[in-house]
C-alpha atoms as a PDB file:
ATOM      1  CA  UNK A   1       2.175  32.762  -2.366  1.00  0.00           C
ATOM      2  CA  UNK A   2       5.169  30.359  -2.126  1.00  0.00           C
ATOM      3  CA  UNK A   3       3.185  26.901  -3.549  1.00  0.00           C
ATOM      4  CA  UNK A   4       5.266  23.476  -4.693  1.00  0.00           C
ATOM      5  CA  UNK A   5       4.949  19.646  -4.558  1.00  0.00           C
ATOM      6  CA  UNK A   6       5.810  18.394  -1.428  1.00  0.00           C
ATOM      7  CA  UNK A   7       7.295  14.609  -2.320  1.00  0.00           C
ATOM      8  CA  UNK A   8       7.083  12.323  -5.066  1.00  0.00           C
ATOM      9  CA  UNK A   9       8.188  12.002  -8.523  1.00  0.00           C
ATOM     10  CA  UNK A  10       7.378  15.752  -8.460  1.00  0.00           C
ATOM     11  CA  UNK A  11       8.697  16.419  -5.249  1.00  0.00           C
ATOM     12  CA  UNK A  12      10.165  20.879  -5.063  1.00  0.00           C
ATOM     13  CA  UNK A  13       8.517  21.618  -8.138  1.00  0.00           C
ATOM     14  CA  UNK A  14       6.886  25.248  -7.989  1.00  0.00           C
ATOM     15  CA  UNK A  15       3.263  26.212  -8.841  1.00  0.00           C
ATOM     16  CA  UNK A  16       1.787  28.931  -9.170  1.00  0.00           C
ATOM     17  CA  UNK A  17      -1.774  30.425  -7.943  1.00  0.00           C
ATOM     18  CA  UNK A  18      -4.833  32.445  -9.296  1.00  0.00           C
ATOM     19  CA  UNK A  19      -5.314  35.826  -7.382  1.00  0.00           C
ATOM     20  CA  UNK A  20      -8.391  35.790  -5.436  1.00  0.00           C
ATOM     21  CA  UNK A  21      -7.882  31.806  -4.591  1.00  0.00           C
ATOM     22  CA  UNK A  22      -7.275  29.780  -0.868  1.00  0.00           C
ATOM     23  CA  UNK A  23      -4.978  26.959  -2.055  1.00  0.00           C
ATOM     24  CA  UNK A  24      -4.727  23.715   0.097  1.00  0.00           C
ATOM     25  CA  UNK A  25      -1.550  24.978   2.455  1.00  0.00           C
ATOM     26  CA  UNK A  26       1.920  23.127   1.959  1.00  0.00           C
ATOM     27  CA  UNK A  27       1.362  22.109   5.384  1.00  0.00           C
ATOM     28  CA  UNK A  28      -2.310  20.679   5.464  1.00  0.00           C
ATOM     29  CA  UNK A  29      -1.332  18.621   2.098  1.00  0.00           C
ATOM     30  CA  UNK A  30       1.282  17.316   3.711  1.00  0.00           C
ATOM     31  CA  UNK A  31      -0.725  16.130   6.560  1.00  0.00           C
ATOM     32  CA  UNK A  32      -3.432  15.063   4.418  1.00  0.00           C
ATOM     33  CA  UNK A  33      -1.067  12.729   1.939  1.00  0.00           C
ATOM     34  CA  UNK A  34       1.158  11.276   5.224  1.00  0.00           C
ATOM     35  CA  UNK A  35      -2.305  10.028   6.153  1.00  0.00           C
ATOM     36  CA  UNK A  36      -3.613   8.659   3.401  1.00  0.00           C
ATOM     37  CA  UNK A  37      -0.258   6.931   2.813  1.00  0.00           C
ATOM     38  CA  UNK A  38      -0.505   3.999   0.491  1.00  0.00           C
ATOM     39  CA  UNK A  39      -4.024   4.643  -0.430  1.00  0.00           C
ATOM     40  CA  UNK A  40      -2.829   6.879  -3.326  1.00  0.00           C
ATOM     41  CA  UNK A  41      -0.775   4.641  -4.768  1.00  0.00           C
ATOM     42  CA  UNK A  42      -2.153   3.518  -8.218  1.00  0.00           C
ATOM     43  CA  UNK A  43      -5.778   5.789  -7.347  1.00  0.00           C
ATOM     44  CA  UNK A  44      -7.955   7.330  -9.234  1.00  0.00           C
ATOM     45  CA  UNK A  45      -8.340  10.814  -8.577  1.00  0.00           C
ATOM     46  CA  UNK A  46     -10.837  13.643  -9.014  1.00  0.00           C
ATOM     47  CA  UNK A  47      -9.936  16.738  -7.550  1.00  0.00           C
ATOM     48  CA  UNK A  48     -13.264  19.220  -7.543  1.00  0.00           C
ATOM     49  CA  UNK A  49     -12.773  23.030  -6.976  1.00  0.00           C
ATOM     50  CA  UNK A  50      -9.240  22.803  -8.187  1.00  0.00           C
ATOM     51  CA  UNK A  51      -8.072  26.054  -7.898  1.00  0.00           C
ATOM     52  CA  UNK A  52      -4.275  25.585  -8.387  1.00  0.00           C
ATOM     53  CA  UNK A  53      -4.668  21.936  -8.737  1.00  0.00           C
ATOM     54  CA  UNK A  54      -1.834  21.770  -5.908  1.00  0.00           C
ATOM     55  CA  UNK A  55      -4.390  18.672  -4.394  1.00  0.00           C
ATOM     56  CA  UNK A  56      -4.386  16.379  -7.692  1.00  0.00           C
ATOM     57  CA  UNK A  57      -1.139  17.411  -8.332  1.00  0.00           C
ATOM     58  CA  UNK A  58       0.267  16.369  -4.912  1.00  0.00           C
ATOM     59  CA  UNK A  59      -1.689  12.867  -5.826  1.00  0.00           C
ATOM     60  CA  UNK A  60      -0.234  12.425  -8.489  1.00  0.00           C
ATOM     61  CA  UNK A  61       3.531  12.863  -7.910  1.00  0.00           C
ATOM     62  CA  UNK A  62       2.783  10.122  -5.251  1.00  0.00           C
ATOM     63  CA  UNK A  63       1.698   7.735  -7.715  1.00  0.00           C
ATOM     64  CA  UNK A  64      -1.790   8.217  -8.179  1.00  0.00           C
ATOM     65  CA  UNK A  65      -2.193   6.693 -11.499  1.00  0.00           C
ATOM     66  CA  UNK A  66      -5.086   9.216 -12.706  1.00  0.00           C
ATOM     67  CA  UNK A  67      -6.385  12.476 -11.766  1.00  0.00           C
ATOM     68  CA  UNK A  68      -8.958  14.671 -13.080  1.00  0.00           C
ATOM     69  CA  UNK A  69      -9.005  18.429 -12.334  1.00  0.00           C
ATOM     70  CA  UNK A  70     -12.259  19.943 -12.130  1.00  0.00           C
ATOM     71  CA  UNK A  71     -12.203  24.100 -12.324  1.00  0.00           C
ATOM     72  CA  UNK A  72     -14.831  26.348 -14.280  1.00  0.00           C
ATOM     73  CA  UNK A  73     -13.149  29.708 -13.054  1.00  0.00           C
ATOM     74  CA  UNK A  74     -10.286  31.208 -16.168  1.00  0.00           C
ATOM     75  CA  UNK A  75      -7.692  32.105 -14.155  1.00  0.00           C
ATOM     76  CA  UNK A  76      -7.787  29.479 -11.785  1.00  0.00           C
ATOM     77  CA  UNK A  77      -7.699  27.530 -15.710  1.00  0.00           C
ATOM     78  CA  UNK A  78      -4.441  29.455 -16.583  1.00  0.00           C
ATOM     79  CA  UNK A  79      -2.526  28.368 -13.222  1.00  0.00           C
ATOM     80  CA  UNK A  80      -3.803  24.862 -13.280  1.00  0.00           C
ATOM     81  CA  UNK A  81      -2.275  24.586 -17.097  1.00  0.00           C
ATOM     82  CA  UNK A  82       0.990  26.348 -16.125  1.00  0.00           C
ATOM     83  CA  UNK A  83       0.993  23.683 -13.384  1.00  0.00           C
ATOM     84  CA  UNK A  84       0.438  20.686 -15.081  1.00  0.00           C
ATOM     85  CA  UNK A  85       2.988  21.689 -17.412  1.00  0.00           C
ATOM     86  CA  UNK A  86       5.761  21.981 -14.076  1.00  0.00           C
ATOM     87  CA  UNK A  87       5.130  19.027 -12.693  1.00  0.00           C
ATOM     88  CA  UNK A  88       5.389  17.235 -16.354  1.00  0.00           C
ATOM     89  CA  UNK A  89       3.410  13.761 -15.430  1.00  0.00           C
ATOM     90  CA  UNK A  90       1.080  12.287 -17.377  1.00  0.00           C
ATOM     91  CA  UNK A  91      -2.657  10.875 -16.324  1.00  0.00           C
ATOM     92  CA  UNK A  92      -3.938  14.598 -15.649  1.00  0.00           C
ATOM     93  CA  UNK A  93      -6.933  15.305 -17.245  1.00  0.00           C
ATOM     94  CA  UNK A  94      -7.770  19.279 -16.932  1.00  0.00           C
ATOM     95  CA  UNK A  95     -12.176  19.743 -17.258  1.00  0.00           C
ATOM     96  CA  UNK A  96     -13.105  23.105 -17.632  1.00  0.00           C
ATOM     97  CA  UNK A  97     -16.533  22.438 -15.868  1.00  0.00           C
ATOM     98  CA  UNK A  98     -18.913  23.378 -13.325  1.00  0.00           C
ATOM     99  CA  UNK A  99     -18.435  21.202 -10.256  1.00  0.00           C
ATOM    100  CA  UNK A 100     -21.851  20.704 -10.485  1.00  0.00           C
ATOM    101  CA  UNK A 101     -22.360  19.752 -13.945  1.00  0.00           C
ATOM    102  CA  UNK A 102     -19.414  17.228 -13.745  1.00  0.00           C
ATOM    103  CA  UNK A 103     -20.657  15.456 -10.868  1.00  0.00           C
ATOM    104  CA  UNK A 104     -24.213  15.115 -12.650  1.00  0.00           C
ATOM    105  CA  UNK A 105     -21.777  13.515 -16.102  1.00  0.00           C
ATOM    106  CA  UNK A 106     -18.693  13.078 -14.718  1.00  0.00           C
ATOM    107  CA  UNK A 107     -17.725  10.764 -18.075  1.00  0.00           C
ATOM    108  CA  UNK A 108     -14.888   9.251 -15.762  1.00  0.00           C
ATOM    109  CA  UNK A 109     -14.204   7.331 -12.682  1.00  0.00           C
ATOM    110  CA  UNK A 110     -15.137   5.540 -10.804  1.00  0.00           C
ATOM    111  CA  UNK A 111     -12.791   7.724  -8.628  1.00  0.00           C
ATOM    112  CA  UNK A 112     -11.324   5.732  -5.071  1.00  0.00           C
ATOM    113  CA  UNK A 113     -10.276   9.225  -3.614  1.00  0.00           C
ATOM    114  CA  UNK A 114     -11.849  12.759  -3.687  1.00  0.00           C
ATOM    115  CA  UNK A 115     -10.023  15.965  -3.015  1.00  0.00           C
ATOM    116  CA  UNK A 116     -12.942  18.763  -2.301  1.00  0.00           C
ATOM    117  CA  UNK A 117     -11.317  22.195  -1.200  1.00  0.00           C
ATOM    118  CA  UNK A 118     -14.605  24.607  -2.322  1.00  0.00           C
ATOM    119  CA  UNK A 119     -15.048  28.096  -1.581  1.00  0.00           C
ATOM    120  CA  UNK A 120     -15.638  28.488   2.048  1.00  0.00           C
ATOM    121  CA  UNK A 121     -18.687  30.590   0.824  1.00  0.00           C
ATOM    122  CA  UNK A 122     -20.213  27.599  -0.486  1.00  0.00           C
ATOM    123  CA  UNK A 123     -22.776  26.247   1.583  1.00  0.00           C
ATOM    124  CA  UNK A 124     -22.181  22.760   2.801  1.00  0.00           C
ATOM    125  CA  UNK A 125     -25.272  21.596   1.487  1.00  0.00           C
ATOM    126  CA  UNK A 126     -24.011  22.193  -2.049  1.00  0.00           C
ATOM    127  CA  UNK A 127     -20.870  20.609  -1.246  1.00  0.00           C
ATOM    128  CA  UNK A 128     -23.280  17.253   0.238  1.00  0.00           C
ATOM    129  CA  UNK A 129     -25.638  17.899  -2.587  1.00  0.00           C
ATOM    130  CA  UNK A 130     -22.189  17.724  -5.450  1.00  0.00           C
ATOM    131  CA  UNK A 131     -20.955  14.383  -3.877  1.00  0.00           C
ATOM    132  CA  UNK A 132     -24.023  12.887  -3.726  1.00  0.00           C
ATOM    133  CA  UNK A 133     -24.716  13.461  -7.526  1.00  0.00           C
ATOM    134  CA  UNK A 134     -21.143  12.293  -8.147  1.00  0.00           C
ATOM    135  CA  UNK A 135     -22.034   9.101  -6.212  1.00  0.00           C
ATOM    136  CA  UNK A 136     -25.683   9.100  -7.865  1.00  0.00           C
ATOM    137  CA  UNK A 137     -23.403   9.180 -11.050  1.00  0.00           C
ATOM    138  CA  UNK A 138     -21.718   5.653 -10.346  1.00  0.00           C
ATOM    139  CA  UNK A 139     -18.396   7.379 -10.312  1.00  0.00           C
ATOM    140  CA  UNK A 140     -18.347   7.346  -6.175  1.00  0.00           C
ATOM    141  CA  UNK A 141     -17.691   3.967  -5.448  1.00  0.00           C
ATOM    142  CA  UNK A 142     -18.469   2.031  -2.043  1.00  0.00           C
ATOM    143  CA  UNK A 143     -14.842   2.247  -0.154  1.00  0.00           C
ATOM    144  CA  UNK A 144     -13.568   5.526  -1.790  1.00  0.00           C
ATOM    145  CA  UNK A 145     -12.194   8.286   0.153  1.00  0.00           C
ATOM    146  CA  UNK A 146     -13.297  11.903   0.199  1.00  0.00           C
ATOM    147  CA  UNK A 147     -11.211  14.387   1.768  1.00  0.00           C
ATOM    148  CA  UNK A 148     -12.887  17.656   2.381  1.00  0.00           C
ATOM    149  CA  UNK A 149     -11.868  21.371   3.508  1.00  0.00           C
ATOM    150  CA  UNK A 150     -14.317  23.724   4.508  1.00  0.00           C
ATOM    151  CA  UNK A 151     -14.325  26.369   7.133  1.00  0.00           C
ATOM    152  CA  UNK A 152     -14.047  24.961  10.639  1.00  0.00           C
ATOM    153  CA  UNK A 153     -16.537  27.455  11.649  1.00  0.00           C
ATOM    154  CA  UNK A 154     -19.484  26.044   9.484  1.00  0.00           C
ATOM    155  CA  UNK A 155     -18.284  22.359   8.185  1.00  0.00           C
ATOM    156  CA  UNK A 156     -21.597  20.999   7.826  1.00  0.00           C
ATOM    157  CA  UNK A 157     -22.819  17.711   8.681  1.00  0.00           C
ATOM    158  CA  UNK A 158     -22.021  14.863   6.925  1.00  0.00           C
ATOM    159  CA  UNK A 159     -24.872  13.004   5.049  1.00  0.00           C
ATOM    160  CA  UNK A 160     -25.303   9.095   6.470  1.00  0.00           C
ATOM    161  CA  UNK A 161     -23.612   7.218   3.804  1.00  0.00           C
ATOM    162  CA  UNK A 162     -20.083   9.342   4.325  1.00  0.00           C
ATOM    163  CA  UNK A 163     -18.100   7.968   7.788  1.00  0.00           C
ATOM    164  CA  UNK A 164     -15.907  10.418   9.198  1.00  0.00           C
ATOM    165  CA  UNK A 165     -12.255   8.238   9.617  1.00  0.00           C
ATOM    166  CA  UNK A 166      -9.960  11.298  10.307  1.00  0.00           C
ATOM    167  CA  UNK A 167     -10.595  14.858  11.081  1.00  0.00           C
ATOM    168  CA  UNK A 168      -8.159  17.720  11.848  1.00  0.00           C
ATOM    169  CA  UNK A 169      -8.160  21.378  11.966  1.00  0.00           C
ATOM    170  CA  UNK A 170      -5.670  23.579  10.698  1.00  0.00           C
ATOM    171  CA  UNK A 171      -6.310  27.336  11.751  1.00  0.00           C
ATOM    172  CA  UNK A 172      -9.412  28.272   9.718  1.00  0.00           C
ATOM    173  CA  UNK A 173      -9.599  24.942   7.748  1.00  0.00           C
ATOM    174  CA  UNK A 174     -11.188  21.719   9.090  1.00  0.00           C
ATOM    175  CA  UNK A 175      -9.587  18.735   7.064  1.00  0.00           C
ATOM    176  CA  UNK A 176     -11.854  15.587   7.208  1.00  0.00           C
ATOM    177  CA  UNK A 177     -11.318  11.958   5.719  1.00  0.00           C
ATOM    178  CA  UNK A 178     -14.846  10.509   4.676  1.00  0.00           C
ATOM    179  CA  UNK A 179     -15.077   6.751   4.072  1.00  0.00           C
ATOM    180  CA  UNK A 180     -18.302   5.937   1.293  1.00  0.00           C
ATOM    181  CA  UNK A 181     -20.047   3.462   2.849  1.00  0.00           C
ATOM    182  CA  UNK A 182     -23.134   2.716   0.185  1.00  0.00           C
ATOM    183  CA  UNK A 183     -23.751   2.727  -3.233  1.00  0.00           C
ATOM    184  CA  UNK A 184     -25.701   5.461  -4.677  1.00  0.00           C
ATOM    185  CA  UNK A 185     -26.710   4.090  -8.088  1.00  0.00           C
ATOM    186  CA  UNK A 186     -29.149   0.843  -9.025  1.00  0.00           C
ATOM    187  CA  UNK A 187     -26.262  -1.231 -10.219  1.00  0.00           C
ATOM    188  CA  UNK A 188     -24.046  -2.299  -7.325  1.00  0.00           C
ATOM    189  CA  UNK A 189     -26.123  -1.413  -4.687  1.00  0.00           C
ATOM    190  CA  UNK A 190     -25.142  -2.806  -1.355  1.00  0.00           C
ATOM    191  CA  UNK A 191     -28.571  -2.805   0.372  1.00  0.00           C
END
């Protein structure tokens, strides 16, 4: 599968992708980044399921000023590395890690934009259940951003303290922008 950067200080370079994965299209990160337009500039980043990393990555050739990678799977490992080493920018952080385990101890963050592209096998409940521990965690802030892609056939519902600002679909793939709208730990609580 043809894969690169689409703009930024990154902008053409080439990655590469593990057989047996459904990375973000060249199109729907495009869509997904014009968008989110100056939000990304100078964010913090985690990007869960990684995959190829192609969704961090994008982030942070446009000036996302961290990003952490979350992947458990070896050879999704092996093209996120090769990756990272073709784009050549630093403030990538690679965690070989369960989603779930991370968002339990994510030891980083707090994160103003999440990039979830799971398995479309994966219930949505585990997805709601993974971003609610990551908020639980204190490293889901009130005002961050959460874009999700998950089958447009079985998205799931949204739990009450994620707003839905944008939503698209792109063939198979529903893309939606979720705003976090409370607090999920003791300290900082909103009410």
């Amino acid at each position: 599968m043809g894969l690169r950067i689409v703009a930024g200080a990154a902008g053409g370079r080439r990655l590469v992708a593990a057989d047996g994965t459904r990375p973000t299209t060249e199109r729907v990160r495009e869509a997904v980044f014009s968008s989110l337009g100056d939000r990304v500039e100078g964010a913090d980043v985690c990007d869960l399921w990684a995959g190829s990393g192609a969704l961090g990555l994008e982030a942070r050739s446009r000036g996302a000023a961290s990003v952490v990678l979350v992947e458990r799977d070896r050879r999704a490992l092996a093209a996120i590395g090769r990756n990272v080493e073709a784009v050549a920018l630093d403030g990538v952080t690679v965690r070989h890690e369960d989603v779930a385990v991370f968002c339990r101890h994510p030891r980083a963050g707090p994160f103003d934009l999440v990039l979830c592209d799971p398995p479309f096998a994966l219930a949505s409940d585990e997805v709601w259940a993974r971003l609610e521990e990551l908020r639980a965690s204190g490293a889901l802030a009130v005002g961050a951003l959460v874009v999700l892609e998950r089958d447009q056939h079985d998205p799931g519902t949204p739990p009450p303290w994620l707003a839905v600002e944008r939503e698209r679909s792109y063939g198979d793939a529903l893309v939606r922008t979720l705003r976090v709208m409370s607090a999920g730990s003791a300290e900082g609580r909103d009410g």
